[in-house]
PDB file of N, CA and C in Angstrom:
ATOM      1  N   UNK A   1      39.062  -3.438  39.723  1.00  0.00           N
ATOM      2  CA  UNK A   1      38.589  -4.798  39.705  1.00  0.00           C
ATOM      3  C   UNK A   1      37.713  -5.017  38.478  1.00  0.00           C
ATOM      4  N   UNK A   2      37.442  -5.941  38.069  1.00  0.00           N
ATOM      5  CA  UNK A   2      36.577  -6.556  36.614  1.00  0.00           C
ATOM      6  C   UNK A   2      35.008  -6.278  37.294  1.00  0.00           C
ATOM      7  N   UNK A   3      34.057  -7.197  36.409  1.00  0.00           N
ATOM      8  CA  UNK A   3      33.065  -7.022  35.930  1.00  0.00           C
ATOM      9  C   UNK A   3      32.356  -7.853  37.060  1.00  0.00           C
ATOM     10  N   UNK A   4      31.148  -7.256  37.848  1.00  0.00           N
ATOM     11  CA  UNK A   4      30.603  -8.338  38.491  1.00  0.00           C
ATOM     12  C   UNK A   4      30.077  -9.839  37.642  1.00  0.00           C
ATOM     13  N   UNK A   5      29.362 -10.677  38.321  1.00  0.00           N
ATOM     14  CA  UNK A   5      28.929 -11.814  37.357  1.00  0.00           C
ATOM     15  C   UNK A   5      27.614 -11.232  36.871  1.00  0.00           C
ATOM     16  N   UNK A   6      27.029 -10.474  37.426  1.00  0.00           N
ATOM     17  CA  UNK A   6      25.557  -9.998  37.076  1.00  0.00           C
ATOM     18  C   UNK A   6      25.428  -8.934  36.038  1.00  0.00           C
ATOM     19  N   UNK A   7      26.919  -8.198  36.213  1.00  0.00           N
ATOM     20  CA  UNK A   7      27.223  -7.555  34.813  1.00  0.00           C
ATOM     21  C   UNK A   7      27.828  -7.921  33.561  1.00  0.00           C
ATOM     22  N   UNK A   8      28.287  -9.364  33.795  1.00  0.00           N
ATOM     23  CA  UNK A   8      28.581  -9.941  32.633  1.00  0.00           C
ATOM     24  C   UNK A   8      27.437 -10.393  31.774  1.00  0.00           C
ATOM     25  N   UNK A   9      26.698 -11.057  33.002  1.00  0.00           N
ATOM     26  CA  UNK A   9      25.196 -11.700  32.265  1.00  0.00           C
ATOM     27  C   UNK A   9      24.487 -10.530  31.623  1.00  0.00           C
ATOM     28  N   UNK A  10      24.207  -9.474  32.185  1.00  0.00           N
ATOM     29  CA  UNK A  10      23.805  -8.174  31.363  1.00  0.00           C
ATOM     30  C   UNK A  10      23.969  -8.138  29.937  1.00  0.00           C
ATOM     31  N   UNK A  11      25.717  -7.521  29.997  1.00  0.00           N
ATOM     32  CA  UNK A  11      26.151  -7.289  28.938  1.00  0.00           C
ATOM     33  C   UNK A  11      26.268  -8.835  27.896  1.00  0.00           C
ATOM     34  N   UNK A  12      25.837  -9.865  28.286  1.00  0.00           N
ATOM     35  CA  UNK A  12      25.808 -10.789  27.432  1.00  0.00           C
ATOM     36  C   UNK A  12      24.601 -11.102  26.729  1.00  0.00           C
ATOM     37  N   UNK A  13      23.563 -10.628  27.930  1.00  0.00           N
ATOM     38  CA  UNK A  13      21.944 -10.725  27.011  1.00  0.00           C
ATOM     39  C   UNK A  13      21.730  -9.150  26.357  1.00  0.00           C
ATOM     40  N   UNK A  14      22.518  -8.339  26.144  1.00  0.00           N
ATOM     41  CA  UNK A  14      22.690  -7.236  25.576  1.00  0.00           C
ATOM     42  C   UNK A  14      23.268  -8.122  24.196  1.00  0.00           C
ATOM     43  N   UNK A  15      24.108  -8.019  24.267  1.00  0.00           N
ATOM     44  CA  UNK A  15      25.381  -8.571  22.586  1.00  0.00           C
ATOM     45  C   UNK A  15      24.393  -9.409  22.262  1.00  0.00           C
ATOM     46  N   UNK A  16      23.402 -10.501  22.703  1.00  0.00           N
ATOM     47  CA  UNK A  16      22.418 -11.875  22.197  1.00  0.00           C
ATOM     48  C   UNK A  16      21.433 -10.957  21.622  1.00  0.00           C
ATOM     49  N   UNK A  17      20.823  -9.922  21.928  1.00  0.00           N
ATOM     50  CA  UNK A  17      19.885  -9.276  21.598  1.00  0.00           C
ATOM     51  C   UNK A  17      20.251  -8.736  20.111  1.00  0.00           C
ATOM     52  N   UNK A  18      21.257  -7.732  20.561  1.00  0.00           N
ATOM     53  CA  UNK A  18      21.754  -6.707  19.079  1.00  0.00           C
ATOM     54  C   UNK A  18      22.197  -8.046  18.258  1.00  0.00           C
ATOM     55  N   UNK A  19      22.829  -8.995  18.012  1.00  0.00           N
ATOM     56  CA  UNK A  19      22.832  -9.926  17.195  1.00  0.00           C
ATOM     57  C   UNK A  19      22.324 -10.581  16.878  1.00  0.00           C
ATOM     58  N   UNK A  20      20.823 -11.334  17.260  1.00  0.00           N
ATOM     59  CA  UNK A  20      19.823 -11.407  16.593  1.00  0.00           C
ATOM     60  C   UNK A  20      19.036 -10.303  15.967  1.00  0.00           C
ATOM     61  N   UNK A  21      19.405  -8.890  16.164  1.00  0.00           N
ATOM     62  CA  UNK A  21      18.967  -8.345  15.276  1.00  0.00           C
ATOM     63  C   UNK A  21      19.633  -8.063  14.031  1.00  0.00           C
ATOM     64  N   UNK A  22      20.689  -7.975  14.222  1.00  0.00           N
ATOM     65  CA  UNK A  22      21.742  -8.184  13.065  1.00  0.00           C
ATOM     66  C   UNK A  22      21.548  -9.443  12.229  1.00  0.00           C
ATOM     67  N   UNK A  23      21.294 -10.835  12.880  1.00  0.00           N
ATOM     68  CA  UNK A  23      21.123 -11.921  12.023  1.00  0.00           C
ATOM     69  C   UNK A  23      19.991 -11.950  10.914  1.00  0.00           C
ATOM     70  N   UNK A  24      18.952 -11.226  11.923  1.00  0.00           N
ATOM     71  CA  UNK A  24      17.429 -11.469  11.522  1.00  0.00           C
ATOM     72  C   UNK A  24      17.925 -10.568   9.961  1.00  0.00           C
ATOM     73  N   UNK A  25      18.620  -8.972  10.124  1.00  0.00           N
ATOM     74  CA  UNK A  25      18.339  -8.222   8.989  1.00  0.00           C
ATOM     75  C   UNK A  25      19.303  -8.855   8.110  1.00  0.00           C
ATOM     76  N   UNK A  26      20.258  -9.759   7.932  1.00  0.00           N
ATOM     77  CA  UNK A  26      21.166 -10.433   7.283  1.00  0.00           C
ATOM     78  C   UNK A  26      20.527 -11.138   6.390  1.00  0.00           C
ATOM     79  N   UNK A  27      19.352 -12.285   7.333  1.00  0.00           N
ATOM     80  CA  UNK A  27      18.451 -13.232   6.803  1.00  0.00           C
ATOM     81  C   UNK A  27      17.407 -12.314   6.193  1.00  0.00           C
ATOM     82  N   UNK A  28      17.269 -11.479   6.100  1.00  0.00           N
ATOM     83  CA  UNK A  28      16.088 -10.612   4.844  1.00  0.00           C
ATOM     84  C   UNK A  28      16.713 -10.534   3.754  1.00  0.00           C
ATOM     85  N   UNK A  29      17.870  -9.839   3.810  1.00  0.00           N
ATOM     86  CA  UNK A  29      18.946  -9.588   2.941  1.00  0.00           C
ATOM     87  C   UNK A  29      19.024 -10.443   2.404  1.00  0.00           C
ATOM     88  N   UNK A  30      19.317 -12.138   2.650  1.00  0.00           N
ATOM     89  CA  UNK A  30      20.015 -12.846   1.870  1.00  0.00           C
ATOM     90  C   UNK A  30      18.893 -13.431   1.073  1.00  0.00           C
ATOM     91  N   UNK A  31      17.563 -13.368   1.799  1.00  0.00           N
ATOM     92  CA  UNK A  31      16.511 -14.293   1.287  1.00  0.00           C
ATOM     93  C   UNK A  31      15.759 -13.315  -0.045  1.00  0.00           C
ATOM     94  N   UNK A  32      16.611 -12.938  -0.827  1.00  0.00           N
ATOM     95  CA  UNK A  32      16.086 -12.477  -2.596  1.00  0.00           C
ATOM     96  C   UNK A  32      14.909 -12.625  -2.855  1.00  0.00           C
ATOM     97  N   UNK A  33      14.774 -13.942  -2.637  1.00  0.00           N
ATOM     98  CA  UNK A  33      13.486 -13.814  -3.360  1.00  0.00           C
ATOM     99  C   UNK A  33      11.914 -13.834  -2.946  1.00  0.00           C
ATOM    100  N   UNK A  34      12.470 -13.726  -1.539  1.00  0.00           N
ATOM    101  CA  UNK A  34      11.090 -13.491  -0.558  1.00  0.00           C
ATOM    102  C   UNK A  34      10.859 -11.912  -0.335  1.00  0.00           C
ATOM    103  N   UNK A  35      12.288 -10.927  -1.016  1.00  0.00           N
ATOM    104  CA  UNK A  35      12.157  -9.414  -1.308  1.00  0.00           C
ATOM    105  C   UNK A  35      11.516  -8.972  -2.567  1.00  0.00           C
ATOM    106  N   UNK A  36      12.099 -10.151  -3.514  1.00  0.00           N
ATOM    107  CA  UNK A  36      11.306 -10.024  -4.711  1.00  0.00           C
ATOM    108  C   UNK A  36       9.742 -10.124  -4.522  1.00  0.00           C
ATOM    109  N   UNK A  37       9.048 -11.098  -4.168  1.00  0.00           N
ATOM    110  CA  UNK A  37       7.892 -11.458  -4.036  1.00  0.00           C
ATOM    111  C   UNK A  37       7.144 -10.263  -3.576  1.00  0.00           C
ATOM    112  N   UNK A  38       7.648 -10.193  -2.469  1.00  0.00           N
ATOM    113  CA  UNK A  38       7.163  -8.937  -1.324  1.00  0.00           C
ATOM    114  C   UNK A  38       6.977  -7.614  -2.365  1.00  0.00           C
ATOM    115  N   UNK A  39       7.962  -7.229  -2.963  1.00  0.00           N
ATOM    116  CA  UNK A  39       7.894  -6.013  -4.221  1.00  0.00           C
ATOM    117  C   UNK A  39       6.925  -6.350  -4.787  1.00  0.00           C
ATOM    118  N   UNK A  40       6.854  -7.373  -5.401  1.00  0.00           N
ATOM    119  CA  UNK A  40       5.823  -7.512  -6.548  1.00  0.00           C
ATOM    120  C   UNK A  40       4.212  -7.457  -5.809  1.00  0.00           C
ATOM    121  N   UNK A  41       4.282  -8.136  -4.736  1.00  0.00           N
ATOM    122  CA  UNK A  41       2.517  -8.086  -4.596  1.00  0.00           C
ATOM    123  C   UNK A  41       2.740  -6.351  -4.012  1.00  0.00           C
ATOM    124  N   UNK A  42       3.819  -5.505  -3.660  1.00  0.00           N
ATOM    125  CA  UNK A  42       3.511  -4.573  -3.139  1.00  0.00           C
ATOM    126  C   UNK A  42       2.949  -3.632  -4.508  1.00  0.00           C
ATOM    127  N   UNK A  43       4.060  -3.755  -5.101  1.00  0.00           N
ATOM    128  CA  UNK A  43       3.509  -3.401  -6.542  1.00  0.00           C
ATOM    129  C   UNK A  43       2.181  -3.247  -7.193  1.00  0.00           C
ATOM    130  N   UNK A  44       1.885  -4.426  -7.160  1.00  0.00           N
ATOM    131  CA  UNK A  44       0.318  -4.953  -7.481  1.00  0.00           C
ATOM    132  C   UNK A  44      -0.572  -4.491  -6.939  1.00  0.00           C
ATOM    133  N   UNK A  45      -0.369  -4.449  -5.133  1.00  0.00           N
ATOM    134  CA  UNK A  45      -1.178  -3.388  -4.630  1.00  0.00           C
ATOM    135  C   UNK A  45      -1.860  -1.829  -5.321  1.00  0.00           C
ATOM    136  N   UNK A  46      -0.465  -1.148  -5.520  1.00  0.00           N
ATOM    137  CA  UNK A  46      -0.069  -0.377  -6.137  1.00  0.00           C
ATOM    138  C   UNK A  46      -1.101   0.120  -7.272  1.00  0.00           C
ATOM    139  N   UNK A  47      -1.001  -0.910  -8.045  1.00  0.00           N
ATOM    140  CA  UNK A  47      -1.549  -0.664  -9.331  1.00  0.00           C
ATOM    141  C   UNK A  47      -3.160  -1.197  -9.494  1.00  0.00           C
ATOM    142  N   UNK A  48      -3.280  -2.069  -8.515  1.00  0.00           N
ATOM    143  CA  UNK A  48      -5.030  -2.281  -7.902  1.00  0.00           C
ATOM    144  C   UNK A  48      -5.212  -1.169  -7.909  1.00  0.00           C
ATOM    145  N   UNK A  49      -4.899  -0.273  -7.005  1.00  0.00           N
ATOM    146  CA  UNK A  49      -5.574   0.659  -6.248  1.00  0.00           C
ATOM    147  C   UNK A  49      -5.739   1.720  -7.527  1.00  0.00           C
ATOM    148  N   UNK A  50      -4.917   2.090  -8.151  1.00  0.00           N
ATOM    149  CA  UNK A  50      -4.683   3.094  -9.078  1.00  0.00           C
ATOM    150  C   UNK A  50      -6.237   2.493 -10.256  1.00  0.00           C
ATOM    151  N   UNK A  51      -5.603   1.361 -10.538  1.00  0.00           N
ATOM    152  CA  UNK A  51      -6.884   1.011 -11.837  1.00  0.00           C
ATOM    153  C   UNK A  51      -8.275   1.110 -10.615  1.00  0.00           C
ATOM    154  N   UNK A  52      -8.198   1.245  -9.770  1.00  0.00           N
ATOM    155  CA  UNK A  52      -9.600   1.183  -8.387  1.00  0.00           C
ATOM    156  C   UNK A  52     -10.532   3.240  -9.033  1.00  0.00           C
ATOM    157  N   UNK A  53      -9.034   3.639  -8.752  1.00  0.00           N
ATOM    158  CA  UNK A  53      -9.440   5.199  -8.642  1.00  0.00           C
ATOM    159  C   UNK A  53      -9.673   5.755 -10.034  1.00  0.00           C
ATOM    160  N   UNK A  54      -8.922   4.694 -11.185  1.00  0.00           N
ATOM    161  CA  UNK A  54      -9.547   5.790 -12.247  1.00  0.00           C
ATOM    162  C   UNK A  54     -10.909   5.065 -12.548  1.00  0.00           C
ATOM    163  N   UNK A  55     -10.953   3.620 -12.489  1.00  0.00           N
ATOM    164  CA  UNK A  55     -12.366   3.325 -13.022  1.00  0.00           C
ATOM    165  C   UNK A  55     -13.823   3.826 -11.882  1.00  0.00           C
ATOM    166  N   UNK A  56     -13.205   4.545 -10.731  1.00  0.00           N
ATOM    167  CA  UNK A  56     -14.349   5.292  -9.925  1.00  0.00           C
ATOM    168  C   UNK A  56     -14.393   6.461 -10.614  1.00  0.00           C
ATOM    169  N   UNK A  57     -13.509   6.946 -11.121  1.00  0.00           N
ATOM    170  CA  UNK A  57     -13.566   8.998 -11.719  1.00  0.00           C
ATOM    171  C   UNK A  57     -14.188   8.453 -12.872  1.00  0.00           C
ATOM    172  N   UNK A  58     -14.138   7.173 -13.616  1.00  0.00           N
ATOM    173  CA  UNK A  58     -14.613   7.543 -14.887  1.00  0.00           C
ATOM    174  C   UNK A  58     -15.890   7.410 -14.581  1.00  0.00           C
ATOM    175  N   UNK A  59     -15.830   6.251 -13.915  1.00  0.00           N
ATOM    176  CA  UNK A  59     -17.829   5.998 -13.854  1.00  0.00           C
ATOM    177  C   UNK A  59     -18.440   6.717 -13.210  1.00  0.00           C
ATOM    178  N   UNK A  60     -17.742   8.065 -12.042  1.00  0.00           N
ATOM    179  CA  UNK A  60     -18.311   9.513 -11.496  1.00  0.00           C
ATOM    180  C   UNK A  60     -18.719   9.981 -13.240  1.00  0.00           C
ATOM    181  N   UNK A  61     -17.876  10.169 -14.104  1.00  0.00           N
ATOM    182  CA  UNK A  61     -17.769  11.402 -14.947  1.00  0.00           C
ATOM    183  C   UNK A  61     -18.969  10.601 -16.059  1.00  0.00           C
ATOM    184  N   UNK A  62     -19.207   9.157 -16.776  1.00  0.00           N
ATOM    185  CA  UNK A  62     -20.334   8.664 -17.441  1.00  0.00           C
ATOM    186  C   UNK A  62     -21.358   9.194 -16.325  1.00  0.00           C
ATOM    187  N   UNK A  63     -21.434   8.821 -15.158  1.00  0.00           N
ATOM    188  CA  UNK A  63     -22.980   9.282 -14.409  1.00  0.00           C
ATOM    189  C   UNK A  63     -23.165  10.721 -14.497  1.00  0.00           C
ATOM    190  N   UNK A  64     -22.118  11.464 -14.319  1.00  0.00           N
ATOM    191  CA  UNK A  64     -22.578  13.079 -14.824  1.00  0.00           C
ATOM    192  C   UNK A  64     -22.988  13.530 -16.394  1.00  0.00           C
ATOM    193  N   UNK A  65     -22.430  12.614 -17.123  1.00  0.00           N
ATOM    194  CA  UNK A  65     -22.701  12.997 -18.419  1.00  0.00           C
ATOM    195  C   UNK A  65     -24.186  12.691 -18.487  1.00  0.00           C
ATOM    196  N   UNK A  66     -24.595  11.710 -18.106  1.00  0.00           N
ATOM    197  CA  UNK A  66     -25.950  10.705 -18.504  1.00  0.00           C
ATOM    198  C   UNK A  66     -26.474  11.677 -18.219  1.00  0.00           C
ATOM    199  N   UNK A  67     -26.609  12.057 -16.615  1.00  0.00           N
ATOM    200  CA  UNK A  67     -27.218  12.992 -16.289  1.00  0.00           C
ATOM    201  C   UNK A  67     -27.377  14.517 -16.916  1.00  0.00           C
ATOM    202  N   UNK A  68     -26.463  14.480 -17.538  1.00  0.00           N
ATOM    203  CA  UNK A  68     -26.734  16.034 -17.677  1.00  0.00           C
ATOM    204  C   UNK A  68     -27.251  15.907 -19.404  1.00  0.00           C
ATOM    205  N   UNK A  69     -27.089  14.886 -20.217  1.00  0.00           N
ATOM    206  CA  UNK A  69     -27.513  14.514 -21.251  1.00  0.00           C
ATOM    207  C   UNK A  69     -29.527  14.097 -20.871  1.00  0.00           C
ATOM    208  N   UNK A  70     -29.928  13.243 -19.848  1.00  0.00           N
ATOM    209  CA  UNK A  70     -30.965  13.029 -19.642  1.00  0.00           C
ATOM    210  C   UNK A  70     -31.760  14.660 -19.536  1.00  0.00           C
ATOM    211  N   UNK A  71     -31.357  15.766 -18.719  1.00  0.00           N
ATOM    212  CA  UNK A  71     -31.433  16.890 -18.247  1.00  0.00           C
ATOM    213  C   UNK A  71     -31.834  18.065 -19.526  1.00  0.00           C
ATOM    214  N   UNK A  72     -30.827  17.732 -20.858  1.00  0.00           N
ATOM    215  CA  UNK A  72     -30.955  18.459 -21.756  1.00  0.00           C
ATOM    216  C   UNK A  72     -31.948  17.697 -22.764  1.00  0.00           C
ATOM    217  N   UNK A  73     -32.105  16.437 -22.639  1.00  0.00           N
ATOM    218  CA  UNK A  73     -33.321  16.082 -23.466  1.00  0.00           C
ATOM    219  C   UNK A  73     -34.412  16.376 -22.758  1.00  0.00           C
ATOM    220  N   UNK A  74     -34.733  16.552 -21.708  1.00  0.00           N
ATOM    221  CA  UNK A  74     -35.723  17.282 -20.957  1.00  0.00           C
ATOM    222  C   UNK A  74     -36.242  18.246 -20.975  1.00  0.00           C
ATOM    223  N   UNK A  75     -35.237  18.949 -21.672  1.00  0.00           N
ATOM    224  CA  UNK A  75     -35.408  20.979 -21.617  1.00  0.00           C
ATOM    225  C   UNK A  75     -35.857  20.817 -23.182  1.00  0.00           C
ATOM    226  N   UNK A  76     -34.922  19.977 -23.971  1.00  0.00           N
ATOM    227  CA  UNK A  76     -35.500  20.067 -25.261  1.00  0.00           C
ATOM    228  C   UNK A  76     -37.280  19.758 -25.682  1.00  0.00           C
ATOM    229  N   UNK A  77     -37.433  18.560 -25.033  1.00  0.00           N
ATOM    230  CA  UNK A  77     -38.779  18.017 -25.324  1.00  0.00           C
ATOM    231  C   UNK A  77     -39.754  18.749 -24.725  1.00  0.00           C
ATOM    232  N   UNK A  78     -39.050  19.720 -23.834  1.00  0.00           N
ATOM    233  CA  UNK A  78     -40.189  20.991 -23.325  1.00  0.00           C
ATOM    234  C   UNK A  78     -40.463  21.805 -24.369  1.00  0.00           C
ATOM    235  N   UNK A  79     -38.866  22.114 -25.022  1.00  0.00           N
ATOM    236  CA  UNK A  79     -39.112  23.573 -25.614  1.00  0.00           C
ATOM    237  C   UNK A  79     -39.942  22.794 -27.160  1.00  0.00           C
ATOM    238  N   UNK A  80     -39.612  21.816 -27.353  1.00  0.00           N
ATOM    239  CA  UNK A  80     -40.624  20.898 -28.455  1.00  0.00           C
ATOM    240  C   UNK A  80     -42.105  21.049 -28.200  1.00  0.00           C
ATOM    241  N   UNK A  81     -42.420  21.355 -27.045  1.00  0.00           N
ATOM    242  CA  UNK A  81     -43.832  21.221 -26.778  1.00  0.00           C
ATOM    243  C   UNK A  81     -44.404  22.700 -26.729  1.00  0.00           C
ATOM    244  N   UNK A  82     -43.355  23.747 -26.508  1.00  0.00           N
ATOM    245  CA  UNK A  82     -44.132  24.939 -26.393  1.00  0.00           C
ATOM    246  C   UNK A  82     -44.252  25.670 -27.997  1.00  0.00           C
TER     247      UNK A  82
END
């Protein structure tokens, strides 16, 4: 015998489901330039973050220098005094 009616309705909000997911990834696909966009600020992210981390290492590495430059004029103006 066939399909009850309660298993048709099943298998029909089954197929409605998987094909809106199929539509939805179709409609990403087709929409270019809302992938483009999306790349680019991801991008940008990207390269924030990067110019973020070197201008923290550099301004770590000027504060160690200062310091260790302040440190040796210190030792000098000692050994100036003895």
């Amino acid at each position: 015998m066939g399909q009850s009616a309660d298993e048709i309705r099943e298998e029909i909000e089954r197929t409605r489901a998987e094909m809106t997911g199929t539509v939805d990834e179709l409609a990403y696909k087709a929409d270019v330039p809302a992938r483009v966009r999306e790349n680019v600020s991801d991008r940008i992210a990207s390269v924030k973050g990067t110019i973020a981390n070197a201008v923290g290492g550099a301004s770590s590495n000027v504060r160690d220098a200062s310091s260790n430059l302040r440190e040796k004029a210190d030792d000098m103006r000692g050994e100036a005094r003895d």
